[in-house]
Structures are given as structure tokens and as C-alpha cells.
C-alpha atoms as a PDB file:
ATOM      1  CA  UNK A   1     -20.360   7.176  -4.672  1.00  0.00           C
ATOM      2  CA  UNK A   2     -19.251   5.853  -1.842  1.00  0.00           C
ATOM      3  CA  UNK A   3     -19.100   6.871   1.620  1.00  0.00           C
ATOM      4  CA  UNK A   4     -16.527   5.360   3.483  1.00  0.00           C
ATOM      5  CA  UNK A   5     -13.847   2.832   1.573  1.00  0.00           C
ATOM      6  CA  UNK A   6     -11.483   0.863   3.807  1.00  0.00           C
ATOM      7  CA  UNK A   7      -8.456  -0.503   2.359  1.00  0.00           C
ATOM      8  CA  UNK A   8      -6.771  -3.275   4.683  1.00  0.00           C
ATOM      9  CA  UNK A   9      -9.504  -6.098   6.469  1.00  0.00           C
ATOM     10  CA  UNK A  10      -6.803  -6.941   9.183  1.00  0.00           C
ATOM     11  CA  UNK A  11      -7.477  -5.508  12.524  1.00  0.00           C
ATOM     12  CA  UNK A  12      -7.535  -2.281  12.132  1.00  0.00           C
ATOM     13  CA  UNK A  13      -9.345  -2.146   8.524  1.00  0.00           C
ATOM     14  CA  UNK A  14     -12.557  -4.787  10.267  1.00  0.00           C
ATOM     15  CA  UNK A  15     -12.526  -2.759  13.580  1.00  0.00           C
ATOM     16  CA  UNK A  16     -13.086   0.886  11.203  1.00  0.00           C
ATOM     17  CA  UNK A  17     -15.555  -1.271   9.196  1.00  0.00           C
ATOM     18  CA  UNK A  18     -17.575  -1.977  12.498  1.00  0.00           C
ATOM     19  CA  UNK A  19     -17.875   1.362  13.646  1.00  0.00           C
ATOM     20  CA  UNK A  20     -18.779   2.958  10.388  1.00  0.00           C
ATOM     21  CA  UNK A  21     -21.065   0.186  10.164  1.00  0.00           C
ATOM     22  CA  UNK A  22     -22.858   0.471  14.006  1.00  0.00           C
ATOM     23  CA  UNK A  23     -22.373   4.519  13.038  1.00  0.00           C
ATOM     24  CA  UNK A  24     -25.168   4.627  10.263  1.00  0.00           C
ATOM     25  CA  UNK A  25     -23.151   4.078   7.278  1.00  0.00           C
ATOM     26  CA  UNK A  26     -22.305   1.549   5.044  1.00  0.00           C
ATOM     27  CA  UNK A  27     -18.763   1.253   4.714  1.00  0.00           C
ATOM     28  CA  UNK A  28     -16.579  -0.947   1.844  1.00  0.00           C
ATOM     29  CA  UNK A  29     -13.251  -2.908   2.852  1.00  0.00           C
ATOM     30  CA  UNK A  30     -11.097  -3.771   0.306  1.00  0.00           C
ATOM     31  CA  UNK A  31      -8.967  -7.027   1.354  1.00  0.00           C
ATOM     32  CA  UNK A  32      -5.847  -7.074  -0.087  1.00  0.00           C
ATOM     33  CA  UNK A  33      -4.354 -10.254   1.737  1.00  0.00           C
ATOM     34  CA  UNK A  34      -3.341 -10.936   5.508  1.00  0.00           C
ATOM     35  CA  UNK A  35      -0.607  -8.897   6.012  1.00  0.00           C
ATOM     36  CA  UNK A  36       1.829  -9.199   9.122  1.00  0.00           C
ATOM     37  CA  UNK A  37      -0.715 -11.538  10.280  1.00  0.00           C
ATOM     38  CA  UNK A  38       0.324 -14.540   8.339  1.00  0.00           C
ATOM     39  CA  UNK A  39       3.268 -15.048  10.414  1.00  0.00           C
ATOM     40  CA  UNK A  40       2.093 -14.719  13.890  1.00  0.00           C
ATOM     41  CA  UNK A  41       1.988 -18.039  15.399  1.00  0.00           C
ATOM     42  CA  UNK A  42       0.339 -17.690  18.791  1.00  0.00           C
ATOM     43  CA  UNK A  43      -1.405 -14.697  19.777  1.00  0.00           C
ATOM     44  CA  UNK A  44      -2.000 -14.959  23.449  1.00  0.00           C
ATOM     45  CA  UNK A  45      -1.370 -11.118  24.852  1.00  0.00           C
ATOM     46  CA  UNK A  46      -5.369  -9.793  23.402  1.00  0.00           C
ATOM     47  CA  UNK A  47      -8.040  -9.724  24.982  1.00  0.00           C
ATOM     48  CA  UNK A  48     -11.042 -11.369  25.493  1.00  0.00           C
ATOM     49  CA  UNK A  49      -9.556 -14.952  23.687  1.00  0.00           C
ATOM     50  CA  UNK A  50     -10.412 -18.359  25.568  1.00  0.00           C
ATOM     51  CA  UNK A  51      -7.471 -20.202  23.869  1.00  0.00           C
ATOM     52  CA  UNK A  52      -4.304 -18.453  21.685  1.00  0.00           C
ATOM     53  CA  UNK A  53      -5.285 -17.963  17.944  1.00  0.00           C
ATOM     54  CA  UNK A  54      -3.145 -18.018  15.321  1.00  0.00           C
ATOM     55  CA  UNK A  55      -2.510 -14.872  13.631  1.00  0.00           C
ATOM     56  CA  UNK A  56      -4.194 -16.397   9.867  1.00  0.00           C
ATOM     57  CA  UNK A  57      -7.516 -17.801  12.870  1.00  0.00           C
ATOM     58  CA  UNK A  58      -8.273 -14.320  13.953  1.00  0.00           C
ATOM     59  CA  UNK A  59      -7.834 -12.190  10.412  1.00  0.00           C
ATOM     60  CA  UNK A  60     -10.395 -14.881   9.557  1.00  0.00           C
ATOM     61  CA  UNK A  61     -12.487 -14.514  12.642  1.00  0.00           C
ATOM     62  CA  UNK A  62     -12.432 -10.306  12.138  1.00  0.00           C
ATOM     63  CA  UNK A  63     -13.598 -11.166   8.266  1.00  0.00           C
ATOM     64  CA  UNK A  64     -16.521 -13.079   9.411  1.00  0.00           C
ATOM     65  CA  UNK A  65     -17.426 -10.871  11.963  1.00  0.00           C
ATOM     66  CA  UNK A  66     -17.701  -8.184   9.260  1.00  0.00           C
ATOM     67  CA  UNK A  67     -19.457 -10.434   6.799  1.00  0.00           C
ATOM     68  CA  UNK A  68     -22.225 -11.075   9.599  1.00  0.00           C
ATOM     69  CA  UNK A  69     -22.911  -7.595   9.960  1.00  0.00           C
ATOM     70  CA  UNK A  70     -23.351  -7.017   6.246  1.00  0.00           C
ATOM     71  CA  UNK A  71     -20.061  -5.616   5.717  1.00  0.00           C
ATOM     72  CA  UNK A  72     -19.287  -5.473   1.806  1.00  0.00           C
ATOM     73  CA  UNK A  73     -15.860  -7.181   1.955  1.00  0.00           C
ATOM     74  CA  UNK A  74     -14.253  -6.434  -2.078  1.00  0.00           C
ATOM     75  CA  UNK A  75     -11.057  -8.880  -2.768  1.00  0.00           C
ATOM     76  CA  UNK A  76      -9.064  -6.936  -4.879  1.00  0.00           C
ATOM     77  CA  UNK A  77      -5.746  -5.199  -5.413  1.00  0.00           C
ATOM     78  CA  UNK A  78      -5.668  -1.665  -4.728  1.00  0.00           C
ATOM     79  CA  UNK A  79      -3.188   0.092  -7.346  1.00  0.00           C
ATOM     80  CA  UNK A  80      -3.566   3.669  -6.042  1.00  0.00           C
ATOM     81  CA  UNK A  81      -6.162   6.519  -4.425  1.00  0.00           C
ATOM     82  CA  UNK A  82      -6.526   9.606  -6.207  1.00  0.00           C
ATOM     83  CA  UNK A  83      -8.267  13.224  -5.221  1.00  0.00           C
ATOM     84  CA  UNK A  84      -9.083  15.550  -2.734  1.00  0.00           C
ATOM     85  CA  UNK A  85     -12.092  16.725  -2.053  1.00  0.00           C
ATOM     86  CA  UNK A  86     -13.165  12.900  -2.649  1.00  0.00           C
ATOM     87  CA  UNK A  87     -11.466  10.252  -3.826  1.00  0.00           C
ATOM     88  CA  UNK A  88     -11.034   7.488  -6.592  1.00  0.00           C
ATOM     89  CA  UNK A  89      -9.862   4.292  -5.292  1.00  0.00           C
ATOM     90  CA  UNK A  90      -8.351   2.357  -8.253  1.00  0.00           C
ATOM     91  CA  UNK A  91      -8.082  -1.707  -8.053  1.00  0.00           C
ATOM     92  CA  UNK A  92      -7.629  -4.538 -10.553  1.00  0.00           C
ATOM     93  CA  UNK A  93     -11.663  -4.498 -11.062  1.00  0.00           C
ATOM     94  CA  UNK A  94     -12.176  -0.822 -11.846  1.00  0.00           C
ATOM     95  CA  UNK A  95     -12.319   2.219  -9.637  1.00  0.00           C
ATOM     96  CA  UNK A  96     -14.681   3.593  -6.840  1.00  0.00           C
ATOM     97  CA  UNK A  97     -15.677   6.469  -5.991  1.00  0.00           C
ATOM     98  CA  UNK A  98     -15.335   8.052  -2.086  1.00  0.00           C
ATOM     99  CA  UNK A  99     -16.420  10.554   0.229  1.00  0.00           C
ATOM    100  CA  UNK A 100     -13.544   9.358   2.503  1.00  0.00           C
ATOM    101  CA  UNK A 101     -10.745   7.223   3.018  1.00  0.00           C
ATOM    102  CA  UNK A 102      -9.305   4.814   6.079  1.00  0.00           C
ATOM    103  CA  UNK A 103      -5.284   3.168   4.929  1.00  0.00           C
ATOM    104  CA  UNK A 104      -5.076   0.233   7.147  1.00  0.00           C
ATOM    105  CA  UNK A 105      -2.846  -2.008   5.093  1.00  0.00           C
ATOM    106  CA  UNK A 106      -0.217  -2.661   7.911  1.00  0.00           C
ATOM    107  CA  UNK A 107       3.142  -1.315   8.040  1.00  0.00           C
ATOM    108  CA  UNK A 108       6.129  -0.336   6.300  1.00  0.00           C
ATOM    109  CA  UNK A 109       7.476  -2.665   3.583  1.00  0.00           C
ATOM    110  CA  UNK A 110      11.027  -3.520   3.621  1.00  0.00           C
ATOM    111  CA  UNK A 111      13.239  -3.109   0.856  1.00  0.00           C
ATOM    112  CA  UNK A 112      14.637  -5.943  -1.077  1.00  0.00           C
ATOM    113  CA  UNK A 113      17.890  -6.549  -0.096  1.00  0.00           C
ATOM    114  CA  UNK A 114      19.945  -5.935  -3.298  1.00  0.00           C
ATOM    115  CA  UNK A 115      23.530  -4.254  -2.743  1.00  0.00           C
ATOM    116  CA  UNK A 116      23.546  -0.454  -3.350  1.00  0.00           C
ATOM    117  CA  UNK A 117      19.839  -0.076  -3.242  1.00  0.00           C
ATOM    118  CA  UNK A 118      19.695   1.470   0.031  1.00  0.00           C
ATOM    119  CA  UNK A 119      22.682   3.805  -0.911  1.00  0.00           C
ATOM    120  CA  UNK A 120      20.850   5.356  -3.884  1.00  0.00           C
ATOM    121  CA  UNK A 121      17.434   6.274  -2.406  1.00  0.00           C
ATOM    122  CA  UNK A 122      16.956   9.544  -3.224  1.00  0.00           C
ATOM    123  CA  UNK A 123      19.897   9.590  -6.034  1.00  0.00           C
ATOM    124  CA  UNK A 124      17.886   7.306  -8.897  1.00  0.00           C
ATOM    125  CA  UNK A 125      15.800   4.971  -6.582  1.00  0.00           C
ATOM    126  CA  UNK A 126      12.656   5.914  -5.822  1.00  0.00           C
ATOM    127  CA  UNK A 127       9.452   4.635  -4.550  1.00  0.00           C
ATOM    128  CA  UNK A 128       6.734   6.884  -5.849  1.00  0.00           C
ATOM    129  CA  UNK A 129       6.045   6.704  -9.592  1.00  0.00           C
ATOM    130  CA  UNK A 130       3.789   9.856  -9.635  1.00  0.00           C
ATOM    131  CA  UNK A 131       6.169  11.795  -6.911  1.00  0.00           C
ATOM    132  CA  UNK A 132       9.196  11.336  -9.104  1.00  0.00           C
ATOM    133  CA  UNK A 133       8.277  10.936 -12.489  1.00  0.00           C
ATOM    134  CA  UNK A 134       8.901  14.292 -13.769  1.00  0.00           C
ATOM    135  CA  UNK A 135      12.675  14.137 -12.820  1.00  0.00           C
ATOM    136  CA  UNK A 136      13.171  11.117 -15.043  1.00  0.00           C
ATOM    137  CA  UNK A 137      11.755  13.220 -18.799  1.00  0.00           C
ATOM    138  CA  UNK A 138      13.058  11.435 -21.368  1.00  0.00           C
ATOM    139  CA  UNK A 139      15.479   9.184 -19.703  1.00  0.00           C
ATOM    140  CA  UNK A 140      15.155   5.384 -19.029  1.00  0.00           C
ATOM    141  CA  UNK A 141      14.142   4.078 -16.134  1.00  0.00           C
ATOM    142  CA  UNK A 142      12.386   0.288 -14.510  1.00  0.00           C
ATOM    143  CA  UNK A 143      10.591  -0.576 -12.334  1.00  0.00           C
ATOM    144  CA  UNK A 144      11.459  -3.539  -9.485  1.00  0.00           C
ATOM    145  CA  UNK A 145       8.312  -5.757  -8.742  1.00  0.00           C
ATOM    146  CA  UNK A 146       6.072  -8.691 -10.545  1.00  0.00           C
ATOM    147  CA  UNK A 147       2.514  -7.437 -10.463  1.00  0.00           C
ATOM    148  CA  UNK A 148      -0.148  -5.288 -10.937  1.00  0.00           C
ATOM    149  CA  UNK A 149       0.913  -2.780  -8.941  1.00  0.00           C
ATOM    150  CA  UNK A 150       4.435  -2.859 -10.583  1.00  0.00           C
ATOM    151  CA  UNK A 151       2.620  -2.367 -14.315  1.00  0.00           C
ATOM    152  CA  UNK A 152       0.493   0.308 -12.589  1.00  0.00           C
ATOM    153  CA  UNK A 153       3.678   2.444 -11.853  1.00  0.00           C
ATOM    154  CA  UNK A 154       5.255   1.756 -15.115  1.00  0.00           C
ATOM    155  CA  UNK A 155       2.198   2.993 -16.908  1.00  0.00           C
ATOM    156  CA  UNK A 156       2.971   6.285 -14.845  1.00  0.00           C
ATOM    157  CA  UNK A 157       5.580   6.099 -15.747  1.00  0.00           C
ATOM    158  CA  UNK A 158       5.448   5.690 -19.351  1.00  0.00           C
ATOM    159  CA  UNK A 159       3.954   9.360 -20.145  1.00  0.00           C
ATOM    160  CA  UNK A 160       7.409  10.900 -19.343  1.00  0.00           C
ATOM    161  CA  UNK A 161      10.225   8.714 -19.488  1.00  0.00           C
ATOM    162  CA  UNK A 162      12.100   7.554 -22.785  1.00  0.00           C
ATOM    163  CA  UNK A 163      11.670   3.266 -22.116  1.00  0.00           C
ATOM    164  CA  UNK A 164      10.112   1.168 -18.923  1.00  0.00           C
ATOM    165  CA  UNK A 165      11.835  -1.770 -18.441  1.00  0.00           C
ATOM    166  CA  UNK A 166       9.956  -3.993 -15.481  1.00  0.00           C
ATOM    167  CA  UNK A 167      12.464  -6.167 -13.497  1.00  0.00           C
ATOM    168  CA  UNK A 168      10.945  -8.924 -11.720  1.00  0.00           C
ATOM    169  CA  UNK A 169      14.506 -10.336 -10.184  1.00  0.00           C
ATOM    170  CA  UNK A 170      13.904 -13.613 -10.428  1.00  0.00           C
ATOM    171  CA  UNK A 171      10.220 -13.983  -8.579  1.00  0.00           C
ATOM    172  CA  UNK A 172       7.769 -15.104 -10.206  1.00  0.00           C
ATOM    173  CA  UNK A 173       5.548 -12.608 -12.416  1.00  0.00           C
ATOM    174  CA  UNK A 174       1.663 -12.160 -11.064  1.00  0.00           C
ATOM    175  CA  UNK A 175       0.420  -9.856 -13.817  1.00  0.00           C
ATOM    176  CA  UNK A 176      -3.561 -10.231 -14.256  1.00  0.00           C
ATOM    177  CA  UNK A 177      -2.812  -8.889 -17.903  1.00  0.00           C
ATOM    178  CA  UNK A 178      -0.299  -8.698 -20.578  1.00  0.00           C
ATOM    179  CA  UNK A 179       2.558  -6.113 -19.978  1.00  0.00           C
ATOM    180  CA  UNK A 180       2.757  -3.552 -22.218  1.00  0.00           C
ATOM    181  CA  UNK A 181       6.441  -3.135 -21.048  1.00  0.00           C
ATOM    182  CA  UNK A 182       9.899  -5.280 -21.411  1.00  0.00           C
ATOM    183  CA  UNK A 183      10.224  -7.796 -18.739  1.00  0.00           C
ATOM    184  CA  UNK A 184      13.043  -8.827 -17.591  1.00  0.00           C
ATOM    185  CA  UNK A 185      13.104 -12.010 -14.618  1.00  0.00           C
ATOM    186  CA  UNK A 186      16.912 -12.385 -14.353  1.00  0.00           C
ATOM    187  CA  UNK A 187      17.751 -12.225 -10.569  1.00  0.00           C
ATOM    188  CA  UNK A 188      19.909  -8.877 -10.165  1.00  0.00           C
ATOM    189  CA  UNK A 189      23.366  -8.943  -8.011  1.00  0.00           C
ATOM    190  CA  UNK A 190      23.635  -5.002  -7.433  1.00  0.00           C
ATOM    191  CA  UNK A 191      22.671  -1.422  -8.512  1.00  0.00           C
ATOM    192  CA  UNK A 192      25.843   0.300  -9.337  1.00  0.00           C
ATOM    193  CA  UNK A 193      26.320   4.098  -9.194  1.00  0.00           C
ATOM    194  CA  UNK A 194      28.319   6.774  -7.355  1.00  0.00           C
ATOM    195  CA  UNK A 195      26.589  10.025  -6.900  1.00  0.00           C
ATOM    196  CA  UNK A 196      23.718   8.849  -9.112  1.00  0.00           C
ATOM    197  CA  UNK A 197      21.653   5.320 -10.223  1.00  0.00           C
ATOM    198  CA  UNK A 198      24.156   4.534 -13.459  1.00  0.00           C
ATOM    199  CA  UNK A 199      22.957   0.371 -14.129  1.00  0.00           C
ATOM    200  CA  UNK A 200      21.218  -2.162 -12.388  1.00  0.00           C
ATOM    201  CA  UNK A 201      23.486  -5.387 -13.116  1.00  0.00           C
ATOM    202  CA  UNK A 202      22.180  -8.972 -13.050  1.00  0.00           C
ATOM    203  CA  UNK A 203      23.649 -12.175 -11.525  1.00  0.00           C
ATOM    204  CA  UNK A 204      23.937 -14.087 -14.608  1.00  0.00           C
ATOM    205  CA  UNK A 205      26.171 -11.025 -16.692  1.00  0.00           C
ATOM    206  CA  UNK A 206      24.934  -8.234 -18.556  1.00  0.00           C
ATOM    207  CA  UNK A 207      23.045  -5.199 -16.834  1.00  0.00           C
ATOM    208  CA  UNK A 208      20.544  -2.028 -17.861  1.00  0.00           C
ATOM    209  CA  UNK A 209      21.522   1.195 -18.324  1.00  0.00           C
ATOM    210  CA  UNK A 210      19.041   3.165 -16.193  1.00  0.00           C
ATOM    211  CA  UNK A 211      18.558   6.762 -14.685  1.00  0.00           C
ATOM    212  CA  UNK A 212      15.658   5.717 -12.551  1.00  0.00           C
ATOM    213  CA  UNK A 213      14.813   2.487 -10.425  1.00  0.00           C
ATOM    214  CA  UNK A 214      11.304   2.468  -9.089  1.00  0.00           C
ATOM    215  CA  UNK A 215      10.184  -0.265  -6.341  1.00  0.00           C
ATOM    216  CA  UNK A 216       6.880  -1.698  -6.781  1.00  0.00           C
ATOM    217  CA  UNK A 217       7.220  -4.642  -5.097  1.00  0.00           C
ATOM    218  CA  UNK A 218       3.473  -6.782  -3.777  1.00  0.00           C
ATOM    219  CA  UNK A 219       0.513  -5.123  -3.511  1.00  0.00           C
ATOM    220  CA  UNK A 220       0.466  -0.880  -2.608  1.00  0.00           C
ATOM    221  CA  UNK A 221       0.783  -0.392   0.797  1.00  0.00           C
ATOM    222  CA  UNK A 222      -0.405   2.366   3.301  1.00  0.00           C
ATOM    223  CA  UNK A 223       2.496   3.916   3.263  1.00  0.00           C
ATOM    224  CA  UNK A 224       3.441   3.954  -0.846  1.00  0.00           C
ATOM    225  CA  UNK A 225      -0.111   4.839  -1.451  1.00  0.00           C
ATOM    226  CA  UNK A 226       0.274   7.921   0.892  1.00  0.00           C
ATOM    227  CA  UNK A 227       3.245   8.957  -0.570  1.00  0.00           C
ATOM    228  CA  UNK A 228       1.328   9.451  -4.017  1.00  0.00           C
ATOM    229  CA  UNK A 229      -1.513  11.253  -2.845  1.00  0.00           C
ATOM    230  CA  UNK A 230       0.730  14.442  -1.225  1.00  0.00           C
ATOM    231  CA  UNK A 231       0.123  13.161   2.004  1.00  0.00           C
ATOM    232  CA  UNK A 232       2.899  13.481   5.048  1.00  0.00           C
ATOM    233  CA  UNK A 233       5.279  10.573   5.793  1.00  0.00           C
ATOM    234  CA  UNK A 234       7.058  10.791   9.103  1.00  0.00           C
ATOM    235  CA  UNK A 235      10.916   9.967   8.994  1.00  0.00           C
ATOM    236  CA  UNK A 236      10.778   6.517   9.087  1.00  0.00           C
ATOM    237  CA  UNK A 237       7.860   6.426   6.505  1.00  0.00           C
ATOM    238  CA  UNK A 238       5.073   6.131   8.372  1.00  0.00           C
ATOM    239  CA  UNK A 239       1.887   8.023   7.560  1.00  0.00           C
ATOM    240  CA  UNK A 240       1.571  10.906  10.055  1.00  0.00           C
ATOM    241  CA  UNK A 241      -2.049  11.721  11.503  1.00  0.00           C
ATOM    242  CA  UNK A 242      -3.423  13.986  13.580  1.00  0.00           C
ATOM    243  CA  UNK A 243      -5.395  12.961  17.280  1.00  0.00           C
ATOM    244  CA  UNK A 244      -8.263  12.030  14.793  1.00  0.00           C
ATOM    245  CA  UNK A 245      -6.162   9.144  13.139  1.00  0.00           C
ATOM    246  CA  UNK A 246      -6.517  11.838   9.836  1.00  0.00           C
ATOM    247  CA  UNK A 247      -3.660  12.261   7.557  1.00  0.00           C
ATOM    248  CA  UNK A 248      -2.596  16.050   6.323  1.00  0.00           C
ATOM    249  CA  UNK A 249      -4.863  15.166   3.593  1.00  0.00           C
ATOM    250  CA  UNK A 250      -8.704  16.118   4.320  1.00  0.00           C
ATOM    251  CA  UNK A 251     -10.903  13.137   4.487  1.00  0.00           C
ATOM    252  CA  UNK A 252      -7.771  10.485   3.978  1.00  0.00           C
ATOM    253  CA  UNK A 253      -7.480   8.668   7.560  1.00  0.00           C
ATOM    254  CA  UNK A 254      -5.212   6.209   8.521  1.00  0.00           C
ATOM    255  CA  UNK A 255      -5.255   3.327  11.065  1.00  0.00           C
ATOM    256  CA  UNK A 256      -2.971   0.515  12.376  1.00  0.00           C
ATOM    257  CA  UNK A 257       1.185  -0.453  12.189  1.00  0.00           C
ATOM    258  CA  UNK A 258       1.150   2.313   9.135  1.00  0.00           C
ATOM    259  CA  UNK A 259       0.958   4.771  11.229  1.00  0.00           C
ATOM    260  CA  UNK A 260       3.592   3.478  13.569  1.00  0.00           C
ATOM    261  CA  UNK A 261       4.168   3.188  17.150  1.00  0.00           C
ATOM    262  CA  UNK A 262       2.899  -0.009  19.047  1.00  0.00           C
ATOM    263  CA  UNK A 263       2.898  -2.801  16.537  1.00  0.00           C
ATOM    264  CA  UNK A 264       0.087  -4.948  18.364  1.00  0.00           C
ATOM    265  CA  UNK A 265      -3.223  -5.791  17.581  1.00  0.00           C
ATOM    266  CA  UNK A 266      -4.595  -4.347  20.276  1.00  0.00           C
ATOM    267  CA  UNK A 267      -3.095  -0.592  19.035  1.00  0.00           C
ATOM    268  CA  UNK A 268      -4.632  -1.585  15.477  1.00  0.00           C
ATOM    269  CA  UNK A 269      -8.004  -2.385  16.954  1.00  0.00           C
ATOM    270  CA  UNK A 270      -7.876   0.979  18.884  1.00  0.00           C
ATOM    271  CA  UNK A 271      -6.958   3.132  15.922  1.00  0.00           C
ATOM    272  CA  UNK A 272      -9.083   1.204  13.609  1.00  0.00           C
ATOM    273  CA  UNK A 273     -12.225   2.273  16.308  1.00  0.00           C
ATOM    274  CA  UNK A 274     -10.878   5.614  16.333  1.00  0.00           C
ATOM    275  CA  UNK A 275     -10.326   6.415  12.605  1.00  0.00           C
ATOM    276  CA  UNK A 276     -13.837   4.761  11.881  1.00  0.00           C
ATOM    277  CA  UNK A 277     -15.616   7.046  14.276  1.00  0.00           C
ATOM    278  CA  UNK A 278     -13.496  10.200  12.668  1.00  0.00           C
ATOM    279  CA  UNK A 279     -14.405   8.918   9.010  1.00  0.00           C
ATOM    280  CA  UNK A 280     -17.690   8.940   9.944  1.00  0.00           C
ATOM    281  CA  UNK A 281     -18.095  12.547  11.373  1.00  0.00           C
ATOM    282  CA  UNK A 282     -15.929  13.695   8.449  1.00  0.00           C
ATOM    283  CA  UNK A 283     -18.469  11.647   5.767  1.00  0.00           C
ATOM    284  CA  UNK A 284     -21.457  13.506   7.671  1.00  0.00           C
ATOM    285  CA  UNK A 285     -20.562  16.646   6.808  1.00  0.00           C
ATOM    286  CA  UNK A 286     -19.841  16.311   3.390  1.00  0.00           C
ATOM    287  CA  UNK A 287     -22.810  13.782   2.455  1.00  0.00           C
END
């Protein structure tokens, strides 16, 4: 077993990873891609740079930093985190076991923007296979996405609703492995309904007949993978923590723009330093 597993190498992922690391322990970071990152194009306002990075130059430069330490750096996808007491982190190369667990994926994703989806969250869209699963017994439902992550939530799925269609709307599919489910890639013009998800229809003609739309679009993030676990989401989705950067989940911590607030580097540095040091006095006890 693990002790600490870190899922998110951006700022504040690499900067929980170092003080695990300087703390005694040996702590696992799961990269799954550069997050908000990618599109910063000067960063100029942190400190202790000579010249402005890019915002791809310093994820690097926080990688290899970690790598020079020793840091086990795993690139995989993370599907979803299961437990309590400890935890099973499952990815696209198995799961792993966990005494604790640090979130630091980034922030919030947006939704597609697909007419009527917004207006029927909470009335047949959903974003939480597990959460909402057993409202949809024996009806038909899909799921909105084009990888792993997407198959992950339709296998949820599958143990309680009557057919899983997977709708990939017209982006390219990134499944690692055959679907077990009906794909369809036709780009979609609108989810109809009134007081309830009725169809999703499709640009081209035609449309599904669906009780339930899940979203499973990219990768899990902090956020989504909260959600599943029980833990507490603030109103605009953010994972709420306590002073100690620790979710209302034992043992599940939480660093970074998921968490809300400042969305600067410097805030994810200072919560990744925080949440490290918490993970490890939580891991200490429970070694």
C-alpha cells in the first residue's frame, strides 16, 4: 500500500509531492496532463523567476524538480478513488492502494455548450455515474464523452440501467480498449425536455430516447472525482476543505484551483505545501 498518492503534477500536485517527500515519506503523483497550464502564455507575476515562463516551461520545470528528488511520477488516467478508511485509486494501468489522498487536478470543468444542457442539470443530466445511478433502474440512459473515463461511467452504469449508449458528439474517440457499449459520434444540436431529459437530438436528424445524460467528458477531475466519493462540493462545485486543505472525507485532501478561490499559481503552490504537510501528519497516524 501506499502512503500518500497525488493525483494532479501541476503546481499544486509537485509542491504536495515535495513536502511529503522532504517529510519522510515517499509519495506517488499521478500526471494526468497539464491542465490550465497549457494555455498560459507568460507567467511573469511568481516569484523567484529570472525571465517569464510559459505556463507548458514551468509544469515541466515542477516535473523535473520532482523527478530529481526521486519522486515516482505515474502517467496515467485516473478513472475514480474509492474507500474510506483508505483508498483505491483506479487508472487505465490497474489500481493502487492508499493510506491517503491529495486532488490537485485543477479546477472546475466547463460544460459543453449544447442547448438545454444547462437547463436539465438535476432533471436527467447528471455528472456522477455512481451518485445517480440508482434513479435511472431500468431506464436508458448515455453517457457524453470519448474516453476512458466516459467507458468507466458507463460500466457504472451498466449494472442498473436498461441500455448505455456513449455519445462522443462529434470528437474524436480516445478509448484505450474496445467499448463494450453503442457509440454514437454524430455531433448533437440540443437536449430536448420540459420538466425532465426526454431525447438528446443530433445535428444531422434523428435523436435518442433517453431518461439519463451523464457527462464524462476528458480525464476525471478533482471535482467529478469528489463528487463520487461522498465528499462536499461547495455551490459552485468546488471541493470544500477544512484549514487543513482536508475534504469532509477523512484522509481525502485537496489542493489548488479545485478548491477555489485565487486561481494563481502562487495559491496552488501554497495549498499544495499545505495539504502535503496535512497528508503527511494524517498518513503518520494511521501507518
Amino acid at each position: 500500500m501506499e502512503q500518500v498518492v497525488i493525483i494532479g503534477a501541476g503546481p499544486a500536485g509537485i509542491s504536495a509531492a515535495l513536502y511529503v517527500k522532504r517529510g519522510g515519506m515517499e509519495p506517488v503523483v499521478i500526471n494526468n496532463g497539464i491542465g490550465a497550464l497549457e494555455k498560459a502564455e507568460l507567467i511573469e507575476n511568481y516569484y523567484g523567476l529570472s525571465h517569464p515562463l510559459t505556463g507548458p516551461e514551468l509544469f515541466q520545470t515542477g516535473l523535473d524538480q520532482a523527478k530529481a528528488l526521486g519522486i515516482r511520477i505515474l502517467e496515467t488516467q485516473v478513472l475514480g478513488v474509492e474507500g474510506f478508511d483508505t483508498f483505491e485509486v483506479k487508472t487505465t494501468e490497474g489500481s493502487i492502494e492508499a493510506i491517503s489522498v491529495i486532488l490537485a487536478t485543477g479546477g472546475k470543468r466547463k460544460s459543453p455548450a449544447i442547448p438545454g444542457l444547462k437547463e436539465l442539470e438535476g432533471k436527467g443530466v447528471s455528472y456522477c455515474a455512481i451518485c445517480d445511478a440508482f434513479f435511472y433502474r431500468g431506464k436508458e440512459v448515455a453517457i457524453l464523452g470519448n474516453g476512458d473515463f466516459a467507458l468507466h461511467e458507463a460500466e457504472t452504469l451498466s449494472h442498473t440501467a436498461s441500455r448505455v449508449t456513449v455519445l462522443t458528439n462529434n470528437v474524436p474517440t480516445a478509448f484505450s480498449s474496445e467499448p463494450a457499449f453503442e457509440v454514437i459520434t454524430d455531433p448533437i444540436e440540443a437536449i430536448r425536455g420540459t420538466d425532465a431529459l426526454e431525447s438528446v437530438n443530433f445535428a444531422g436528424g434523428g435523436s435518442l430516447a433517453v431518461s439519463g445524460l451523464f457527462v464524462a467528458i476528458g480525464n476525471a477531475g478533482s471535482s467529478e472525482i469528489a463528487r463520487q466519493m461522498g465528499a462536499e462540493l461547495t455551490d459552485q462545485g468546488h471541493i470544500k476543505v477544512n484549514a487543513d486543505m482536508e475534504s469532509t472525507i477523512p484522509g481525502l485532501f485537496a489542493a489548488g484551483d479545485c478548491t477555489g478561490g485565487l486561481l494563481q499559481v502562487a495559491k496552488a503552490v501554497s495549498d499544495g505545501a499545505h495539504a502535503g504537510l496535512s497528508a503527511l501528519k494524517y498518513t503518520r497516524k494511521h501507518v
